[in-house]
N, C-alpha and C. Protein backbone atom coordinates (compact mmCIF):
# COMPACT_ATOMS: atom_id res chain seq x y z
N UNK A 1 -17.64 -1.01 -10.29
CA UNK A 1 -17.40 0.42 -10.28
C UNK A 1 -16.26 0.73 -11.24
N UNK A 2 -16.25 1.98 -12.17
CA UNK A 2 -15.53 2.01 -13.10
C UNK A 2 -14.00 3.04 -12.14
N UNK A 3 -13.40 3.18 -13.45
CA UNK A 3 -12.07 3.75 -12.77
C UNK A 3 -12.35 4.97 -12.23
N UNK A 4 -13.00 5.88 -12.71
CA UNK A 4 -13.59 7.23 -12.89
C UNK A 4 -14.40 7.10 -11.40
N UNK A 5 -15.29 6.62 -10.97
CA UNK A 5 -15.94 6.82 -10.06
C UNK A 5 -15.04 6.48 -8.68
N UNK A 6 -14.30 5.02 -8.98
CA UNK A 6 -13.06 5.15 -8.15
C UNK A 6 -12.50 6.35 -7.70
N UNK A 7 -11.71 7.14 -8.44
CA UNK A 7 -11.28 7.98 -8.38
C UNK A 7 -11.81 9.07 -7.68
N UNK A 8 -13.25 9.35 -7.98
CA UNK A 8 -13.79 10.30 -7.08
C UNK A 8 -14.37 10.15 -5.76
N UNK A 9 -14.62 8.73 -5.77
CA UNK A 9 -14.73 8.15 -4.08
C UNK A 9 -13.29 8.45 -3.63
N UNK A 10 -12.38 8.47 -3.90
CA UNK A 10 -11.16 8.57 -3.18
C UNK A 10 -10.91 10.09 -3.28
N UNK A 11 -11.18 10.67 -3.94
CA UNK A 11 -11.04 12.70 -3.84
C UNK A 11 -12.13 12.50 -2.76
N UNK A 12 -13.12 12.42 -2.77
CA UNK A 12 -14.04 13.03 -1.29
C UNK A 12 -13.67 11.83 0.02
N UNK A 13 -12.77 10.99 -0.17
CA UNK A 13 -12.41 10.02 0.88
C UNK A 13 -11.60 10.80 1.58
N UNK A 14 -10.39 11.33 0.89
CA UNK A 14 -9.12 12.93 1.68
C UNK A 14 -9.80 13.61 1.67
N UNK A 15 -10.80 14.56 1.26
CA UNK A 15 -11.51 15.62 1.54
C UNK A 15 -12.44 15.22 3.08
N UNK A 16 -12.68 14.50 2.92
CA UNK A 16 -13.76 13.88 4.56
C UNK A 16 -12.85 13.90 5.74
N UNK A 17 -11.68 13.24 5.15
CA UNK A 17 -10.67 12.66 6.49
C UNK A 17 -9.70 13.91 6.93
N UNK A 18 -9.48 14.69 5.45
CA UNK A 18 -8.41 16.19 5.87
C UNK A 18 -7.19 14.73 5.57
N UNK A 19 -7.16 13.80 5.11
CA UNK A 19 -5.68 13.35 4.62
C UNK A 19 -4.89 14.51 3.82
N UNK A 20 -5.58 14.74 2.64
CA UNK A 20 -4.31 16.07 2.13
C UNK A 20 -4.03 17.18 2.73
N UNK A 21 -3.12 17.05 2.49
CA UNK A 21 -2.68 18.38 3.43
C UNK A 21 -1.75 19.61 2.49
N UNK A 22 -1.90 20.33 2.60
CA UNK A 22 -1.00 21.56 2.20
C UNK A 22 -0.42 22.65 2.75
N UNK A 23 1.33 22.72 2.38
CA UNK A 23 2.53 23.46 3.50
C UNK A 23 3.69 23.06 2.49
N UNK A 24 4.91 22.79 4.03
CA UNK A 24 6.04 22.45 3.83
C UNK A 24 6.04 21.08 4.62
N UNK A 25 6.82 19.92 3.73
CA UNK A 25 6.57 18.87 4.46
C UNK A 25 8.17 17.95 3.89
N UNK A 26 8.40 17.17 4.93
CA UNK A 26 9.56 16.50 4.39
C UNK A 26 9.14 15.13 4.13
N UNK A 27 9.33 14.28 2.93
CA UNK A 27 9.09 13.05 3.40
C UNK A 27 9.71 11.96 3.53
N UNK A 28 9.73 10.50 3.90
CA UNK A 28 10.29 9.63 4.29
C UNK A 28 11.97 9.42 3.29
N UNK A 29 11.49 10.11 2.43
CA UNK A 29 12.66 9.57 1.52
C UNK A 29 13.82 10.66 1.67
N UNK A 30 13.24 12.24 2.75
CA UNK A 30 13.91 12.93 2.62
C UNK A 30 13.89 14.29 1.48
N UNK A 31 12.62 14.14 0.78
CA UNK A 31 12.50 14.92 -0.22
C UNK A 31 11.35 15.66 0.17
N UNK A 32 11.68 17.12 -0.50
CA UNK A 32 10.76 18.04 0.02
C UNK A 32 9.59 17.89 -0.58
N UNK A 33 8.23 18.69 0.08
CA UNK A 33 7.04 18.42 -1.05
C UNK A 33 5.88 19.69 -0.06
N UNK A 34 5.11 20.44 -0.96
CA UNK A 34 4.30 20.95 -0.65
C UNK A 34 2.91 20.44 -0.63
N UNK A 35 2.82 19.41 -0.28
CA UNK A 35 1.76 18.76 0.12
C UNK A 35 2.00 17.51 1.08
N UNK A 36 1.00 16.92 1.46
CA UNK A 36 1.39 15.89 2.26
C UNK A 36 0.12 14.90 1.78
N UNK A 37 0.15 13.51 2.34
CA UNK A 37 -1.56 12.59 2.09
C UNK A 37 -0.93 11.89 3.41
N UNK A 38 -1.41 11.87 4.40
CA UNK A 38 -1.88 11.76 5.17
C UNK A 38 -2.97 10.39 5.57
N UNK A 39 -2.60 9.26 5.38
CA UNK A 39 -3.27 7.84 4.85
C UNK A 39 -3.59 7.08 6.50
N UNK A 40 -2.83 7.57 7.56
CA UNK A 40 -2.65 6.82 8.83
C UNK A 40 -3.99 7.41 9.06
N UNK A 41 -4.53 8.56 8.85
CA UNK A 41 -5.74 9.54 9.52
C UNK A 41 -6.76 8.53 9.14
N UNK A 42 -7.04 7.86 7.94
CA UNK A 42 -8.31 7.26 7.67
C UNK A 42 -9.10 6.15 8.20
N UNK A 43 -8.03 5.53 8.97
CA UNK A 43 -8.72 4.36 9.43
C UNK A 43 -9.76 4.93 11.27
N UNK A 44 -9.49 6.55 11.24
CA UNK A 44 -10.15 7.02 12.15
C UNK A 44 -11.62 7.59 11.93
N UNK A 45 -11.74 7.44 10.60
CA UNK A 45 -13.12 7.63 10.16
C UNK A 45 -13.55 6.02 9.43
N UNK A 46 -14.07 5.83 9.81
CA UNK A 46 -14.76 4.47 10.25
C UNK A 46 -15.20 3.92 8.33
N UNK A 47 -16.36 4.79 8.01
CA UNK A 47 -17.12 4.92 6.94
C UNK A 47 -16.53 4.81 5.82
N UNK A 48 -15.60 5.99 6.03
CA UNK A 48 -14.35 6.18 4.95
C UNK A 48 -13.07 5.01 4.71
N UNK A 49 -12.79 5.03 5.25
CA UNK A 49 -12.13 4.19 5.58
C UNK A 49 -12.69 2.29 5.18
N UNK A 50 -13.77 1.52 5.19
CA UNK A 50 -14.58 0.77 4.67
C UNK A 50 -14.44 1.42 3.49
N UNK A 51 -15.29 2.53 3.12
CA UNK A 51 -15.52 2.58 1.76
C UNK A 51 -13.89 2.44 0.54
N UNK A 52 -13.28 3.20 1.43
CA UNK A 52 -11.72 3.04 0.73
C UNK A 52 -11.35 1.60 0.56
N UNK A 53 -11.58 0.99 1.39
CA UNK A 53 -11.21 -0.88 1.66
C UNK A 53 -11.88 -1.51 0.27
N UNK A 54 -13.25 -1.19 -0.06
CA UNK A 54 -13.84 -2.07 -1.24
C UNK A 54 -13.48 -1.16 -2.30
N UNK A 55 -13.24 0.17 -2.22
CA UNK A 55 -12.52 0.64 -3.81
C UNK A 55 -11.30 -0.36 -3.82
N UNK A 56 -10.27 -0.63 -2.76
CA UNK A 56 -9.02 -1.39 -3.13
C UNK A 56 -10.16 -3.13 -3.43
N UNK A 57 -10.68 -3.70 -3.07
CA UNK A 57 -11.26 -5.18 -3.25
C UNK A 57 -11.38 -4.74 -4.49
N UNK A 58 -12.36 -4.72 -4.78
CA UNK A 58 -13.01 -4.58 -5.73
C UNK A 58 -11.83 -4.14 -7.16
N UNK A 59 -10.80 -3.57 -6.79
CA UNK A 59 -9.73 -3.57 -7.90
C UNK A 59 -8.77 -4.37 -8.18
N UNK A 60 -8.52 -5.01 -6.71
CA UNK A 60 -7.70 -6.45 -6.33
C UNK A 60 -8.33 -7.50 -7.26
N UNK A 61 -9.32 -7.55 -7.11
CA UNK A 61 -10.51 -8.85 -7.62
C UNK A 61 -10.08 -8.92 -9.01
N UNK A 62 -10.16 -7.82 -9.30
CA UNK A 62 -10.35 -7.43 -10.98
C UNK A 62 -8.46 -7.26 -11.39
N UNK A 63 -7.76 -6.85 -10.78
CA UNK A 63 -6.51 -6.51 -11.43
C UNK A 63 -5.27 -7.28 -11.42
N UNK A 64 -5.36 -8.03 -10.26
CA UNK A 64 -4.23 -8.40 -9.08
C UNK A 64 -3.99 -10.30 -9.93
N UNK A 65 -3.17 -10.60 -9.90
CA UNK A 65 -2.92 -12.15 -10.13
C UNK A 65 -3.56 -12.91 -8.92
N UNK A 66 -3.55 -14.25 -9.21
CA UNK A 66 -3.91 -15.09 -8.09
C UNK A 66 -2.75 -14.78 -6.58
N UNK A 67 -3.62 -14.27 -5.90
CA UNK A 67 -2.93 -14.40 -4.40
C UNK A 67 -2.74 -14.67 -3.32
N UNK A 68 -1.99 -15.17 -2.61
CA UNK A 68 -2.26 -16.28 -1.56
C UNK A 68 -2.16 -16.00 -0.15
N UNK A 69 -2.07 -14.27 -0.36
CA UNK A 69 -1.80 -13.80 1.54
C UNK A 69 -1.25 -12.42 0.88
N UNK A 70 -1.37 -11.81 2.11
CA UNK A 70 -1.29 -9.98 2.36
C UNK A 70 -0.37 -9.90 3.25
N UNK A 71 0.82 -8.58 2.80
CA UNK A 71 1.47 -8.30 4.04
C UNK A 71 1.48 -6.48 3.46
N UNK A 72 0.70 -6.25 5.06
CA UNK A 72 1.09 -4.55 4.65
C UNK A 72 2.46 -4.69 5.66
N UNK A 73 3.25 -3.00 4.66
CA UNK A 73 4.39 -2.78 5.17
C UNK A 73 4.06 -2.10 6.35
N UNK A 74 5.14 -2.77 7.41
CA UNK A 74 4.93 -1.55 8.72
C UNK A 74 5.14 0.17 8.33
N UNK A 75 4.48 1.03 9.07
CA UNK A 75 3.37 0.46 9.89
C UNK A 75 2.25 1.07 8.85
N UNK A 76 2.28 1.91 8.75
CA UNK A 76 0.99 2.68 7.77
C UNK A 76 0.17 2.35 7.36
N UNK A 77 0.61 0.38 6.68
CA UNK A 77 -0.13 -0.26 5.49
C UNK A 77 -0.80 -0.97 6.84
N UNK A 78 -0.82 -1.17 8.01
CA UNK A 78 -0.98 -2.53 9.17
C UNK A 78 -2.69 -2.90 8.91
N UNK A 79 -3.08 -1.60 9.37
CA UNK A 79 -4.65 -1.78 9.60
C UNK A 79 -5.41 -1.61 8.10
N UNK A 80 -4.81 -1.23 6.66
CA UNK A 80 -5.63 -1.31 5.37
C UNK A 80 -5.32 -2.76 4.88
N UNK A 81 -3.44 -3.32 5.26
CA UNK A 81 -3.76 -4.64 4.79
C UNK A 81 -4.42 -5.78 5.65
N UNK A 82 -4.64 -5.31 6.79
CA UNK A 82 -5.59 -6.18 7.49
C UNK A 82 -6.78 -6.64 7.43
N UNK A 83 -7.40 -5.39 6.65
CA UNK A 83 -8.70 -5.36 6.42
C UNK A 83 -9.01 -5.61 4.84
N UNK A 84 -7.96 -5.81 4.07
CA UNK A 84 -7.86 -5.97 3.02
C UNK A 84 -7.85 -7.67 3.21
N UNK A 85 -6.73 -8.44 3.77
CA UNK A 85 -7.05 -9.37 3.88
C UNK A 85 -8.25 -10.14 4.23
N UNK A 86 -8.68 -9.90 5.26
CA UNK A 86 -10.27 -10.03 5.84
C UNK A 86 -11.31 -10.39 4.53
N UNK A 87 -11.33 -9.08 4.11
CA UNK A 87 -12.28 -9.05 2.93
C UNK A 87 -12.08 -9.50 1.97
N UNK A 88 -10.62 -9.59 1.55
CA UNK A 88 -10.36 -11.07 0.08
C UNK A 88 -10.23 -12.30 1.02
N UNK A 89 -10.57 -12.68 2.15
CA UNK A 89 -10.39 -14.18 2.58
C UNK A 89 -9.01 -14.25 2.36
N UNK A 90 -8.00 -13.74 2.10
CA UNK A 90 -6.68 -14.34 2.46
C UNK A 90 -6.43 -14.53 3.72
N UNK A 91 -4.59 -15.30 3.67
CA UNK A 91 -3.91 -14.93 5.38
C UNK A 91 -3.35 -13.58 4.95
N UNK A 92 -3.32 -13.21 6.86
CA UNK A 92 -2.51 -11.70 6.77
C UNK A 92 -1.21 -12.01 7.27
N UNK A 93 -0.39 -11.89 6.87
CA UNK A 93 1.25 -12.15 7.53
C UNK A 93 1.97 -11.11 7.87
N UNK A 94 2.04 -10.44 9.35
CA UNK A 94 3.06 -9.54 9.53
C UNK A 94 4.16 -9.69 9.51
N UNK A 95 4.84 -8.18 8.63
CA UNK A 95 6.30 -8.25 8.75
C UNK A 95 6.62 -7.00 9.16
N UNK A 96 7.61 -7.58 10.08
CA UNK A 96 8.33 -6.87 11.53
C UNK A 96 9.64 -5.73 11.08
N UNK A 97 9.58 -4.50 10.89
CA UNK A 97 10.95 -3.92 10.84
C UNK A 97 12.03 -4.50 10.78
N UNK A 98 12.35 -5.48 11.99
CA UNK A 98 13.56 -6.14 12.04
C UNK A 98 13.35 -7.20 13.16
N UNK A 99 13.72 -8.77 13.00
CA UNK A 99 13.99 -9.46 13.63
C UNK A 99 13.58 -9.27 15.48
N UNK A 100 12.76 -10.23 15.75
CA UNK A 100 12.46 -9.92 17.45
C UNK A 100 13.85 -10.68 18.33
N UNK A 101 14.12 -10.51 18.94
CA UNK A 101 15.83 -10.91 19.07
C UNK A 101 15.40 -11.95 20.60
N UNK A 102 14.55 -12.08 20.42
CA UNK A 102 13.76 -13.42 21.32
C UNK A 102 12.72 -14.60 20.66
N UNK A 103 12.60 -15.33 21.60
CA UNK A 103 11.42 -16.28 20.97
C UNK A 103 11.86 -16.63 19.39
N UNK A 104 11.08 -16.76 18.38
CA UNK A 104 11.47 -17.70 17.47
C UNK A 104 12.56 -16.64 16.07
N UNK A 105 12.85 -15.44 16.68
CA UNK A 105 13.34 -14.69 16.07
C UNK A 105 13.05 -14.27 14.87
N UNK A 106 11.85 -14.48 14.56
CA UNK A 106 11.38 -14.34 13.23
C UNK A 106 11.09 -13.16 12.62
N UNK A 107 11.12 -12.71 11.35
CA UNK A 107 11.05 -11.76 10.61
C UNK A 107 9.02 -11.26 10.04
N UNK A 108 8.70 -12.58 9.71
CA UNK A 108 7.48 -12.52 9.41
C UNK A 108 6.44 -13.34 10.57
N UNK A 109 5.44 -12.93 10.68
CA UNK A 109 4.30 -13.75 11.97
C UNK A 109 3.49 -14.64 10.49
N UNK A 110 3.58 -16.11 10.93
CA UNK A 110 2.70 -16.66 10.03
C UNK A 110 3.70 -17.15 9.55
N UNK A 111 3.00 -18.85 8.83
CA UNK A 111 4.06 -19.66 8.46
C UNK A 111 3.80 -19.14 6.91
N UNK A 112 4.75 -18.55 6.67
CA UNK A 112 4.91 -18.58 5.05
C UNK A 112 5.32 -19.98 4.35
N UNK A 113 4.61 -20.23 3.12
CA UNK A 113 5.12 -21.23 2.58
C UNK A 113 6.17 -21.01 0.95
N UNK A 114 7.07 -21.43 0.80
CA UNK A 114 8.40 -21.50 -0.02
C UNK A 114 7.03 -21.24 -1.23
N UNK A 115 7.34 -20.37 -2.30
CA UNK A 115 7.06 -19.80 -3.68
C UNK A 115 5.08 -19.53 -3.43
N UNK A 116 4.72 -18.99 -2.08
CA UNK A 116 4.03 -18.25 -2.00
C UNK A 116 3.45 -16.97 -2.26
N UNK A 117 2.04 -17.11 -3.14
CA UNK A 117 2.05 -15.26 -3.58
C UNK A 117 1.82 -14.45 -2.91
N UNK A 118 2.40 -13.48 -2.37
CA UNK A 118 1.88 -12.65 -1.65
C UNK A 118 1.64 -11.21 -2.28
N UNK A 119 0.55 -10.58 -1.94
CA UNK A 119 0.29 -9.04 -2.27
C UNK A 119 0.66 -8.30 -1.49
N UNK A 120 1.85 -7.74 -1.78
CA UNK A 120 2.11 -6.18 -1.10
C UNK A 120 1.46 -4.88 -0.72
N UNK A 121 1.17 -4.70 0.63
CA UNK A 121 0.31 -3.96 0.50
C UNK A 121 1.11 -2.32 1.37
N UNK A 122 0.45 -1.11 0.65
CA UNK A 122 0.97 0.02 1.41
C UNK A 122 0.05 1.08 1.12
N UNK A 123 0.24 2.22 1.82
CA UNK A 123 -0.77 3.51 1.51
C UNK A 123 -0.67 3.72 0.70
N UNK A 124 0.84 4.56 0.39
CA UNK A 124 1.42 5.26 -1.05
C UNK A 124 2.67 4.86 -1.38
N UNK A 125 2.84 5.27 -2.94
CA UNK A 125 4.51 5.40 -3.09
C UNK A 125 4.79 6.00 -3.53
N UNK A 126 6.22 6.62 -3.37
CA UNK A 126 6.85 8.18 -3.46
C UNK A 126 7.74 7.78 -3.93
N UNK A 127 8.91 7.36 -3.21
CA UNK A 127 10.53 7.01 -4.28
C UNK A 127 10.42 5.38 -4.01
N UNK A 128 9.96 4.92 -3.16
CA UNK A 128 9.82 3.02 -3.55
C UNK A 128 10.47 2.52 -2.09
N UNK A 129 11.67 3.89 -1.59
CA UNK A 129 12.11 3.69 -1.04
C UNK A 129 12.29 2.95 0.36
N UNK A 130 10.78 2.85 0.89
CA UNK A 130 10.64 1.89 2.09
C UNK A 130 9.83 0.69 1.74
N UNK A 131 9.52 0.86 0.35
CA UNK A 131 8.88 -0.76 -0.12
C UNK A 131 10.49 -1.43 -0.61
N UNK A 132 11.60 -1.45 -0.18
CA UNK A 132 12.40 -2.12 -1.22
C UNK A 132 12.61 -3.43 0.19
N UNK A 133 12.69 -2.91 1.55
CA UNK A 133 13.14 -3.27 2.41
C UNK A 133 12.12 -4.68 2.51
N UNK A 134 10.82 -4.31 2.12
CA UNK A 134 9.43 -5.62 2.27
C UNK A 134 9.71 -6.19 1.53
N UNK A 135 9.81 -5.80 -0.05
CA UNK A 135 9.94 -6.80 -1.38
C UNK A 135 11.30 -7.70 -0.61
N UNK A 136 12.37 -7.12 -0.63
CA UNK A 136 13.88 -8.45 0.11
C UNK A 136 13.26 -8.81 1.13
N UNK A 137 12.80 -8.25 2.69
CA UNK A 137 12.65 -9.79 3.28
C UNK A 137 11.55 -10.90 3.11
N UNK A 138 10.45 -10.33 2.05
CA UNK A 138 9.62 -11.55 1.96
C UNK A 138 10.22 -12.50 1.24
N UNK A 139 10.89 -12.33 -0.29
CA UNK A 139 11.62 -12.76 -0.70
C UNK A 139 12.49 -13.59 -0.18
N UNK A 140 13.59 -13.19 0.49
CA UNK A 140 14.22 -13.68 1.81
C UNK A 140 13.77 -14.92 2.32
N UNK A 141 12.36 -14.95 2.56
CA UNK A 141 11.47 -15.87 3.58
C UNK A 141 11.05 -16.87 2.39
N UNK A 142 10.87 -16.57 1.31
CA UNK A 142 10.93 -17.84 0.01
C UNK A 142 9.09 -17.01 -0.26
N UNK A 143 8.69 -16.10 0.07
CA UNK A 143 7.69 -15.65 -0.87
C UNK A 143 7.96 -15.11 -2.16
N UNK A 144 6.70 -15.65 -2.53
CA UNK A 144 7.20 -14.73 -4.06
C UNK A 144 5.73 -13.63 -4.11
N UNK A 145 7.25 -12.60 -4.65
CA UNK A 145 6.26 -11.00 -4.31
C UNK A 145 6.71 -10.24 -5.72
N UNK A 146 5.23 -10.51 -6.76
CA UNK A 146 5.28 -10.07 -7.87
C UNK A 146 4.26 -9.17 -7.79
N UNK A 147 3.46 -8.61 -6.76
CA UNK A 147 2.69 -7.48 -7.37
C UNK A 147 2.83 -7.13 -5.55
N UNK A 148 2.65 -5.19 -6.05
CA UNK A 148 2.34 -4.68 -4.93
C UNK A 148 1.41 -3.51 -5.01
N UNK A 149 0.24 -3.56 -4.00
CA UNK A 149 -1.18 -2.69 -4.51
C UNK A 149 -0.50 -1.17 -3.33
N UNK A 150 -0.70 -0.43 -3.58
CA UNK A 150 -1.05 1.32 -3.22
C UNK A 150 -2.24 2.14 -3.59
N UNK A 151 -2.69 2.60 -2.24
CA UNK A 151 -3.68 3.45 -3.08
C UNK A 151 -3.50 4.80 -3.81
N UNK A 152 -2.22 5.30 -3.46
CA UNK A 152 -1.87 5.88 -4.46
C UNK A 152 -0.74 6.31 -4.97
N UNK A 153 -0.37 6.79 -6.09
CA UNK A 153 0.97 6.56 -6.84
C UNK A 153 1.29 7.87 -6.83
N UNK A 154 2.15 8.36 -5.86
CA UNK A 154 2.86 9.88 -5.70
C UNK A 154 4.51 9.98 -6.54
N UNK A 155 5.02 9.22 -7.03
CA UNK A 155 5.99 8.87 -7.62
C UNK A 155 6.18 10.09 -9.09
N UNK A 156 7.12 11.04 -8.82
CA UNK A 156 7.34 12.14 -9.85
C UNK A 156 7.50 11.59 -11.30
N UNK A 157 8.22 10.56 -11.50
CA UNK A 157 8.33 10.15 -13.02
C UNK A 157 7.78 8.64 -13.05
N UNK A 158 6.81 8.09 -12.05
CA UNK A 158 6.39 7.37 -12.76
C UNK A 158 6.55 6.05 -12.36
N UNK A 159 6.01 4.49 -12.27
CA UNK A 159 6.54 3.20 -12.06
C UNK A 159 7.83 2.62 -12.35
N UNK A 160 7.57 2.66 -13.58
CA UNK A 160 8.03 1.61 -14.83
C UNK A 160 9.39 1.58 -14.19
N UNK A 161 9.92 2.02 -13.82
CA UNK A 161 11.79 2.09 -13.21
C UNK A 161 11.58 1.29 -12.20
N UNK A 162 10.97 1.57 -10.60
CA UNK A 162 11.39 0.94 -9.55
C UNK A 162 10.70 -0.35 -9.70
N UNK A 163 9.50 -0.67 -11.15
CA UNK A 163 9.45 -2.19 -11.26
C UNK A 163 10.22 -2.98 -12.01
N UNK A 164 10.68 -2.65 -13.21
CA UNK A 164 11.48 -2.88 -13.75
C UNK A 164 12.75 -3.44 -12.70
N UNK A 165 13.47 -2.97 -11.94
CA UNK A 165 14.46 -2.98 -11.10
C UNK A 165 14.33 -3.75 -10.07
N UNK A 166 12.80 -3.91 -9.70
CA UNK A 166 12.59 -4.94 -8.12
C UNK A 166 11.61 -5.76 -9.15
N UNK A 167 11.75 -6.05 -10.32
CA UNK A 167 10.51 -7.58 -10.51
C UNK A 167 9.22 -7.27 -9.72
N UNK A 168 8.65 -6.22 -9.85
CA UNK A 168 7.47 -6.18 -9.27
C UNK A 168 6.01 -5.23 -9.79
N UNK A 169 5.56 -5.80 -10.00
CA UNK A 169 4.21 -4.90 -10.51
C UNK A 169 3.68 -4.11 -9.55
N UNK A 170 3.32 -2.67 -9.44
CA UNK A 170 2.79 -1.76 -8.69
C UNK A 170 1.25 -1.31 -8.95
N UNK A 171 0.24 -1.78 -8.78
CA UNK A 171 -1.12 -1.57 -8.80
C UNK A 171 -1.60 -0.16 -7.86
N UNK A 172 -2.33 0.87 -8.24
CA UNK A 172 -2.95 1.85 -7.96
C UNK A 172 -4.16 2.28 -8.12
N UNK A 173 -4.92 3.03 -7.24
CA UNK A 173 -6.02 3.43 -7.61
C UNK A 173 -6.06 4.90 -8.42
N UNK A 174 -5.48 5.35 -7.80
CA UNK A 174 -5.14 7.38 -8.27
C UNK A 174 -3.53 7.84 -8.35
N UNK A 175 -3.50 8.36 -9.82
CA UNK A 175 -2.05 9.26 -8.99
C UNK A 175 -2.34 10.56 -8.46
N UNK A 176 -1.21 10.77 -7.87
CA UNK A 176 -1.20 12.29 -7.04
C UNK A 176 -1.15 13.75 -7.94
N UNK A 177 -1.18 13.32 -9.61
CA UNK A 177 -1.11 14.32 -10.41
C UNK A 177 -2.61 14.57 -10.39
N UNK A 178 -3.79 13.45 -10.42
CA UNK A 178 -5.10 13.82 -10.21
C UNK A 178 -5.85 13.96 -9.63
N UNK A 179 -5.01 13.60 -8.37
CA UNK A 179 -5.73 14.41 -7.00
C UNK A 179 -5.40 15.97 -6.80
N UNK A 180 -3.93 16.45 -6.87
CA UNK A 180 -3.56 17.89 -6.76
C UNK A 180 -4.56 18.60 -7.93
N UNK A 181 -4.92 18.03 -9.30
CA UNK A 181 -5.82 18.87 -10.23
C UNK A 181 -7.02 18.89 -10.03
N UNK A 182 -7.56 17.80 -9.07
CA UNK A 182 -8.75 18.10 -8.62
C UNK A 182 -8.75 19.32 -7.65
N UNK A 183 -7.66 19.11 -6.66
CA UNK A 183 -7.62 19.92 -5.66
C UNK A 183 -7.58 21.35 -5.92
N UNK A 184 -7.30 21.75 -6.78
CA UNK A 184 -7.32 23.14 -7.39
C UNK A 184 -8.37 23.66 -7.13
């Protein structure tokens, strides 16, 4: 499937689910925005949701370096990198907000192994700002986390800065400049 058709499976994927949304909205980073995407809603439409899963395979396959395990960021990414894993045959390795302060106290579920690739996985990204916290503790744990997939890139000016700065490649299906011009 080419990029183009991508793209429009994912405009009628938020149009099906009502992910976009339009108002006043604050988001995680604290910054205002008259729109919202809405990514937790999809895994409640069954169809959609699958179909969204092999637009991301199917770009993984083709884009992504060799990779050796999936961790979506809590929580948003839980159930797309789950199912993402599944379907590339990787392991899925959860990582925990913060330390369980019992039992083996661990940060990640799953034995990570020292200079392991892992693919980062999340809905969207906006300022980077809650992917910085995943990139350090996998890192941390001796993974190595050189690419991270989103399905889409809401980011006002762009990648090239917050990869540049975290060593990390950011893979996308759509930005949010061509979903709002569709949305018109």
């Amino acid at each position: 499937m080419n990029d183009e058709s991508a793209k429009e499976s994912i405009f009628e994927i938020l149009e099906k689910t009502g992910a976009l949304k339009f108002g006043e909205f604050t988001l995680a980073s604290g910054a205002k925005s008259k729109y919202y995407i809405d990514m937790r809603i999809i895994p409640n439409f069954p169809e959609e949701f699958n179909d969204l899963i092999d637009e991301a395979v199917s770009y993984i396959q083709t884009h992504c370096s060799e990779i050796e395990g999936i961790v979506g960021i809590p929580l948003a990414a839980i159930p797309f990198g789950t199912l993402l894993a599944y379907k590339l045959n990787k392991p899925y390795y959860i990582l925990r907000k913060e330390p369980k302060d019992h039992g083996l106290k661990k940060m990640v579920e799953g034995e990570l192994k020292p200079g392991q690739k892992i693919l980062l996985i999340d809905d969207l990204i906006s300022s980077g700002f809650s992917k910085v916290f995943a990139i350090n503790a996998l890192r941390e744990e001796g993974a190595e986390v050189a690419e991270m997939f989103v399905f889409i890139d809401r980011t006002p000016e762009g990648l090239a800065e917050f990869e540049k700065e975290y060593s990390i490649k950011v893979h996308y299906l759509v930005n949010v400049k061509e979903i709002l011009e569709r949305a018109k």
